[in-house]
Protein backbone atom coordinates (compact mmCIF):
# COMPACT_ATOMS: atom_id res chain seq x y z
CA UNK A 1 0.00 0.00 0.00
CA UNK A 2 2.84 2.37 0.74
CA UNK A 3 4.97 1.75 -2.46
CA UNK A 4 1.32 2.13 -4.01
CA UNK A 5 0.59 5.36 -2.61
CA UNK A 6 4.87 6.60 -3.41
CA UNK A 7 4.30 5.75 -6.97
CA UNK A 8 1.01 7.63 -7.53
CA UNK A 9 2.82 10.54 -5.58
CA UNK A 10 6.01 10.29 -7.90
CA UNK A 11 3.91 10.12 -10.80
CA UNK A 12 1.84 13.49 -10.17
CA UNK A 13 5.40 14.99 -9.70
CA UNK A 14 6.79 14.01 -12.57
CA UNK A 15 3.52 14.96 -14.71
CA UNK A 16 3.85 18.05 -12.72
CA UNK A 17 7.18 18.82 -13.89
CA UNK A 18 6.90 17.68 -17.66
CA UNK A 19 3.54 20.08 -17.55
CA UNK A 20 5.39 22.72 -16.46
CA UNK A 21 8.16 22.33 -18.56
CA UNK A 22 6.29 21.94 -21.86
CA UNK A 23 3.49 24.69 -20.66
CA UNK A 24 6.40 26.87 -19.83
CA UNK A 25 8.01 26.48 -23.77
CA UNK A 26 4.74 26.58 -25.03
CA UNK A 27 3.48 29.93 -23.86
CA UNK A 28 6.55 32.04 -22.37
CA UNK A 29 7.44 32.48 -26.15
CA UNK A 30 3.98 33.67 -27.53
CA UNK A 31 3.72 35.95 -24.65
CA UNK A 32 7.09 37.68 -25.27
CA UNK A 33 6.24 37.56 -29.00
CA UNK A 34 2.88 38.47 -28.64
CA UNK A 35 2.15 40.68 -25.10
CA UNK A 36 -1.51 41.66 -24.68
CA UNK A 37 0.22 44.07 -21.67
CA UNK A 38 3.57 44.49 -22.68
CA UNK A 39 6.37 44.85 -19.60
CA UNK A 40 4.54 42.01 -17.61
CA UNK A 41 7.12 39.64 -16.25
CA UNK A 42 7.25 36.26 -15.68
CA UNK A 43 7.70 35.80 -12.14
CA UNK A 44 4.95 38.89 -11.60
CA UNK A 45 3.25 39.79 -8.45
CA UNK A 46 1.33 36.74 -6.96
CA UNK A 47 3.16 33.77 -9.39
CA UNK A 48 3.56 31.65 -6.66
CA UNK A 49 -0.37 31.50 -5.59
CA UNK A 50 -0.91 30.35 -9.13
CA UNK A 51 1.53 27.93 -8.82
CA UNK A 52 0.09 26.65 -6.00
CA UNK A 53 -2.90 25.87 -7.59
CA UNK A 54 -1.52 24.90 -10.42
CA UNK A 55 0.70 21.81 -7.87
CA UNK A 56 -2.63 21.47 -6.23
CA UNK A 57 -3.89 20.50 -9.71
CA UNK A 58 -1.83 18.01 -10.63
CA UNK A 59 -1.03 16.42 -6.94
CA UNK A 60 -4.59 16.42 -5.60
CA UNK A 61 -7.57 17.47 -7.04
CA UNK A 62 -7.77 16.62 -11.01
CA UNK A 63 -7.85 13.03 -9.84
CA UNK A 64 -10.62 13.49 -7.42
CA UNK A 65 -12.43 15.40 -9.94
CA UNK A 66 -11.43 12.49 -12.48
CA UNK A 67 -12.54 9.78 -10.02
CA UNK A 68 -16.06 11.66 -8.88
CA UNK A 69 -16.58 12.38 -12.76
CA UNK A 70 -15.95 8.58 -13.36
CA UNK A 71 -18.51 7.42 -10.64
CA UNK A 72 -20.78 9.41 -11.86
CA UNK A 73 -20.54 8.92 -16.20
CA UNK A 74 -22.66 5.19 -15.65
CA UNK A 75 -25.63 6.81 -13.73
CA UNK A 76 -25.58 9.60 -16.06
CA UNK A 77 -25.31 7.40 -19.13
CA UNK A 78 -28.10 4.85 -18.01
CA UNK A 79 -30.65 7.93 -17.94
CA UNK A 80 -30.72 8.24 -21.52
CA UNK A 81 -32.76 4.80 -23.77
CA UNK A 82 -29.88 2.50 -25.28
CA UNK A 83 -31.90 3.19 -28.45
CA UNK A 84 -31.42 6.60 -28.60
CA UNK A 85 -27.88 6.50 -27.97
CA UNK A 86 -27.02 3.63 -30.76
CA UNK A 87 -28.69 6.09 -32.91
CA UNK A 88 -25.86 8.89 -31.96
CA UNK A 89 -23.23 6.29 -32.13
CA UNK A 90 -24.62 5.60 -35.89
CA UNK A 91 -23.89 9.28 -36.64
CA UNK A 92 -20.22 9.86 -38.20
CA UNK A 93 -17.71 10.44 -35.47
CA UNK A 94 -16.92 13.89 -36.91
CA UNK A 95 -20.88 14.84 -36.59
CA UNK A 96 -20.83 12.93 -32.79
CA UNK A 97 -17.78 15.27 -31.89
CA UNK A 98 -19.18 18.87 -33.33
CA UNK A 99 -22.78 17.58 -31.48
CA UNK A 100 -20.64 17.20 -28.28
CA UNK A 101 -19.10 20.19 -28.57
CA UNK A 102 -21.96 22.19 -28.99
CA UNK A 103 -24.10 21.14 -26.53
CA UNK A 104 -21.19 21.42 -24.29
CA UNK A 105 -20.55 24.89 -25.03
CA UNK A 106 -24.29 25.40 -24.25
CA UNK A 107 -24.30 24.24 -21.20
CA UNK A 108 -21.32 25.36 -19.88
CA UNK A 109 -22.24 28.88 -21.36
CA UNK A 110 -25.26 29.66 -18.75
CA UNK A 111 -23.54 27.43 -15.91
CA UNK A 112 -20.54 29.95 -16.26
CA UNK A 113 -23.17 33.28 -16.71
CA UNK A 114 -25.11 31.39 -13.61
CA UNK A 115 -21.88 31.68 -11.65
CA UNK A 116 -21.60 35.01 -11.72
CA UNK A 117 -25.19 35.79 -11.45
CA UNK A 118 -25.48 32.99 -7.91
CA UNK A 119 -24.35 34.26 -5.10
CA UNK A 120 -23.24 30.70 -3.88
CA UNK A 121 -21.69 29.55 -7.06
CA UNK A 122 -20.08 33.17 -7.75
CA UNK A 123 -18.05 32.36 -3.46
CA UNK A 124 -16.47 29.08 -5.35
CA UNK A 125 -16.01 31.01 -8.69
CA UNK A 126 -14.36 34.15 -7.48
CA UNK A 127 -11.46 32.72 -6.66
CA UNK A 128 -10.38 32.28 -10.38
CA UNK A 129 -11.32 35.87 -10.44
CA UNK A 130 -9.00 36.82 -7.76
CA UNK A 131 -6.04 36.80 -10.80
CA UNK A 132 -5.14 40.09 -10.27
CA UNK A 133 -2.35 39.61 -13.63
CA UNK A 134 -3.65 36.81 -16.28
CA UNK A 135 -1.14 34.66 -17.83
CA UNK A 136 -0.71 30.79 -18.91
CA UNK A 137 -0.11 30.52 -14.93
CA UNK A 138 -2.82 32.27 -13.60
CA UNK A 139 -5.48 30.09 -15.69
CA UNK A 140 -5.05 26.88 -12.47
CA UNK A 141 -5.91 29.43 -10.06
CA UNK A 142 -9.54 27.47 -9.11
CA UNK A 143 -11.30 26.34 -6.55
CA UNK A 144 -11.53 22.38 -6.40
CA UNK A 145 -15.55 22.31 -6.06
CA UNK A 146 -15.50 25.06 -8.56
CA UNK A 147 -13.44 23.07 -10.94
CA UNK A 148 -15.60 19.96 -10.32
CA UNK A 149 -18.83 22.28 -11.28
CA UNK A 150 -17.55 23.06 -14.79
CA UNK A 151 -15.58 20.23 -15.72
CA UNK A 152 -18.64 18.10 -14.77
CA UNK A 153 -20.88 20.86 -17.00
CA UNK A 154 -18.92 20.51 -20.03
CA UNK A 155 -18.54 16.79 -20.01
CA UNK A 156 -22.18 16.07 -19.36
CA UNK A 157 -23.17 15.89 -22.80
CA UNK A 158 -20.50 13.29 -23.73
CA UNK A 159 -21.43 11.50 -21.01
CA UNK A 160 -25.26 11.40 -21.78
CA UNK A 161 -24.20 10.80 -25.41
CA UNK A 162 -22.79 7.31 -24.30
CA UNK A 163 -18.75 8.41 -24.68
CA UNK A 164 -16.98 6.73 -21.85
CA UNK A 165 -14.27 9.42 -19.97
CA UNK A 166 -11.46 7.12 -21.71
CA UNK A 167 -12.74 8.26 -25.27
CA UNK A 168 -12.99 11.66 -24.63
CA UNK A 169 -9.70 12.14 -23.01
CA UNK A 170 -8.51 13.98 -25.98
CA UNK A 171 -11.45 16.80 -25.78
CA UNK A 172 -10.61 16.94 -22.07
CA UNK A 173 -6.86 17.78 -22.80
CA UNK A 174 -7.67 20.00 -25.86
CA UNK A 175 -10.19 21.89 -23.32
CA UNK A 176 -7.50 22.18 -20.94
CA UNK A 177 -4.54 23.69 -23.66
CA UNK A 178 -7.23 26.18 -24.48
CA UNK A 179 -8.29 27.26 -21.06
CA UNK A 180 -4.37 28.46 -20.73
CA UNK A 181 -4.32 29.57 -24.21
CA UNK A 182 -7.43 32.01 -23.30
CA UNK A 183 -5.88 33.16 -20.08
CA UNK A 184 -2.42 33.52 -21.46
CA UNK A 185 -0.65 37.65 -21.81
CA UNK A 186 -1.06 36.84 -25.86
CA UNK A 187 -2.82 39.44 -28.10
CA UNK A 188 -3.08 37.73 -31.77
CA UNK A 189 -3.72 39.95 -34.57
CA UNK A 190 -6.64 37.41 -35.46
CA UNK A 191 -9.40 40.17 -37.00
CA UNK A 192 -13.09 38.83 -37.83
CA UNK A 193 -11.64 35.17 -37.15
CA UNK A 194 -12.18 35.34 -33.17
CA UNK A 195 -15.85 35.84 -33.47
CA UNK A 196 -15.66 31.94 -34.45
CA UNK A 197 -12.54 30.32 -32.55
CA UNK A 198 -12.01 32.88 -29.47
CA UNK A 199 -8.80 34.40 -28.47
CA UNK A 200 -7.69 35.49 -24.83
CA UNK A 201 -8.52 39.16 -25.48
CA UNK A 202 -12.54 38.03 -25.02
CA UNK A 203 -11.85 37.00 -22.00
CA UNK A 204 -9.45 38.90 -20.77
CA UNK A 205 -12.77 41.22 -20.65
CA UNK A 206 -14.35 38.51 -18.95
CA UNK A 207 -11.36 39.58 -16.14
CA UNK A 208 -12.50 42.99 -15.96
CA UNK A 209 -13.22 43.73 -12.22
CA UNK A 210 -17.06 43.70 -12.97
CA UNK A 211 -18.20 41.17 -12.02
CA UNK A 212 -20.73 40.84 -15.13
CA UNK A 213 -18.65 42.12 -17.63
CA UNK A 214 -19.75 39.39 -20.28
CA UNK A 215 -17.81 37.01 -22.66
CA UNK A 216 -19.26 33.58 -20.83
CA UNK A 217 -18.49 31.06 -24.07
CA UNK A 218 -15.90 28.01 -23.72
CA UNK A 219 -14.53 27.70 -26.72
CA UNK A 220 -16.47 29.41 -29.32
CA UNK A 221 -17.76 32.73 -28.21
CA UNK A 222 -20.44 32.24 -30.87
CA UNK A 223 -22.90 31.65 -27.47
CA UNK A 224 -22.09 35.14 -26.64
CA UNK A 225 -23.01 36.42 -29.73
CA UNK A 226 -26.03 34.42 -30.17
CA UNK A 227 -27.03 35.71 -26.18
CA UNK A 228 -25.97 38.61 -26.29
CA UNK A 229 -23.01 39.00 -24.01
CA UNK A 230 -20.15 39.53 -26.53
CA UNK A 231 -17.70 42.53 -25.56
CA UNK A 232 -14.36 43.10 -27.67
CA UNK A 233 -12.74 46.71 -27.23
CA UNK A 234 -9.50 47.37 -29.09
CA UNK A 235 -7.87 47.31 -25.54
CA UNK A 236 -7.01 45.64 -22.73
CA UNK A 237 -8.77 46.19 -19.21
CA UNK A 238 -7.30 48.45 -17.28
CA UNK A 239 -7.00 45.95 -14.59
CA UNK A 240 -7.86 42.52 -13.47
CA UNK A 241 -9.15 40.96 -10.38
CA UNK A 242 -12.06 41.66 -8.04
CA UNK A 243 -13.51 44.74 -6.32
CA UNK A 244 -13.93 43.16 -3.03
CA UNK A 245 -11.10 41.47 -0.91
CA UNK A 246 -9.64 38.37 -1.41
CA UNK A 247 -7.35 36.07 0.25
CA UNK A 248 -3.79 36.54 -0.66
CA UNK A 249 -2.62 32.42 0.44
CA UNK A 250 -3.30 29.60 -1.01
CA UNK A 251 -4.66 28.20 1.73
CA UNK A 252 -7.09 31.09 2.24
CA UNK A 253 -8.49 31.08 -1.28
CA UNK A 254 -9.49 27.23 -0.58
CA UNK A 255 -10.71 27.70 3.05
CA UNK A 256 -12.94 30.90 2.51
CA UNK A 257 -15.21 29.75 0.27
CA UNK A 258 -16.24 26.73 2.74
CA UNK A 259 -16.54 28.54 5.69
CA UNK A 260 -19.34 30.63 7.03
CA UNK A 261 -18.83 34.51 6.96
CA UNK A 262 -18.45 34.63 11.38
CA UNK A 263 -16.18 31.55 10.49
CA UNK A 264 -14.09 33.30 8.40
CA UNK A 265 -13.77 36.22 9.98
CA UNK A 266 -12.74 34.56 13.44
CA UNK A 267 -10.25 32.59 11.68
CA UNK A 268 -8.56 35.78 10.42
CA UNK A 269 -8.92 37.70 13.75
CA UNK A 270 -6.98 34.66 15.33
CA UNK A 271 -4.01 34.87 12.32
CA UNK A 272 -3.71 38.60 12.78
CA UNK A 273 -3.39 38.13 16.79
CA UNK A 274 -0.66 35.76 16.24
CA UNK A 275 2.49 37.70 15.19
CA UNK A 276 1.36 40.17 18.14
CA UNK A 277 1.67 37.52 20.45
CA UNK A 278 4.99 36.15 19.22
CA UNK A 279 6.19 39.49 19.39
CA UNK A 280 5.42 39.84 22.84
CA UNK A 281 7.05 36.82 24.14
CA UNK A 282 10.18 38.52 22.57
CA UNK A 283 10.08 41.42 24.11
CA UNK A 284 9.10 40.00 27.31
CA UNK A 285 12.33 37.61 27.04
């Protein structure tokens, strides 16, 4: 069980590292080449937050969100009639995938405007909104249960399709490429062309601190257009992040969310008395 357990751990290190590394190649470049906000540096204020989510990612939650979305792709599958889905699965592949896609783009479409309208899905969401500089980094800053909500969102059609998680393994890796892609400091000179495929200066709106800025869509921001939420200025936002106060830890963006308000705020009274206390016991020495 322990040499079990040690090479699961090694594993997620290694993919850790090899992620980082070919994330790092990947995207430094085109955000040299290409700077939406020009000056930004790599290691910029608050790198090592994103960081840790991104570790927390890899080490920890992506599998429980992998193993909960796995326990639940049978249940979800069985409430659709086996007729209906051989009829799908008679479709070309090509059609099955664009089908997919849609309807995941759909859905996750109003779950992400329903985030930011919900008061109790906007707590979870925030945190990704927290980001107060957006690069390929900053895109794994995200709460677990808020990571769980989407991912689960946009792979619910597949799943009620009849695509087991090992077939669609691809579209979950291509969604995750273009997640960073979106968040990533990259300005292409792409013209009428992002209407159809997206490009990170949509939703680097999205990042404005409104909270309701617009620019909801996944990977098309066709939804937008068709709902009415599309924004593109020929600039970036001024500034990203929230208007209200957010944790600057790791541990604190994880913690606040699942804590009451009185919770919260005793938890923080109780960190702030701390270094008063130490320094006390100095000066008293």
């Amino acid at each position: 069980m322990i040499s079990l357990i040690s090479s699961t751990i090694l594993a997620g290190f290694e993919g850790l590292l090899i992620s980082i590394l070919f994330l790092g190649l990947l995207f430094i470049p085109m955000e040299k080449a290409f700077p939406a906000k020009a000056g930004q540096k790599i290691f910029r204020r608050h790198w090592l937050i994103d960081l840790s989510f991104m570790v927390g990612q890899y080490l920890i939650w992506s599998s429980l969100v992998i193993w909960v979305l796995d326990y639940l792709s049978q249940p979800l599958t069985g409430l659709i009639p086996s007729a209906w889905q051989s009829a799908i699965r008679s479709q070309p592949f090509w059609l099955q995938v664009l089908e997919m896609f849609f309807f995941s783009d759909l859905l996750i479409y109003w779950g992400h405007r329903l985030q930011h309208r919900i008061d109790f899905l906007w707590r979870f969401h925030k945190v990704h909104h927290s980001a107060e500089h957006l690069d390929w980094l900053a895109s794994h800053r995200e709460h677990p249960l808020d990571s769980l909500y989407t991912i689960g969102l946009i792979n619910l059609p597949a799943f009620i399709m009849g695509f087991p998680l090992e077939s669609i393994a691809g579209v979950i890796a291509f969604r995750g490429i273009w997640a960073i892609y979106i968040h990533s400091n990259v300005r292409l000179p792409l013209g009428p062309l992002r209407v159809l495929i997206g490009a990170p200066e949509l939703h680097h709106w999205h990042h404005n601190k409104e909270r309701d800025t617009g620019n909801y869509a996944n990977i098309s921001p066709l939804m937008d257009v068709l709902f009415g939420t599309y924004v593109c200025p020929d600039h970036e936002p001024e500034a990203f992040g929230l208007t209200e106060e957010a944790p600057a830890t790791y541990a604190g963006q994880l913690v606040k969310p699942v804590v009451s308000k009185k919770a919260w705020e005793r938890l923080t009274r109780l960190r702030s008395k701390r270094p008063l206390k130490e320094e006390k016991k100095v000066i008293g020495y």
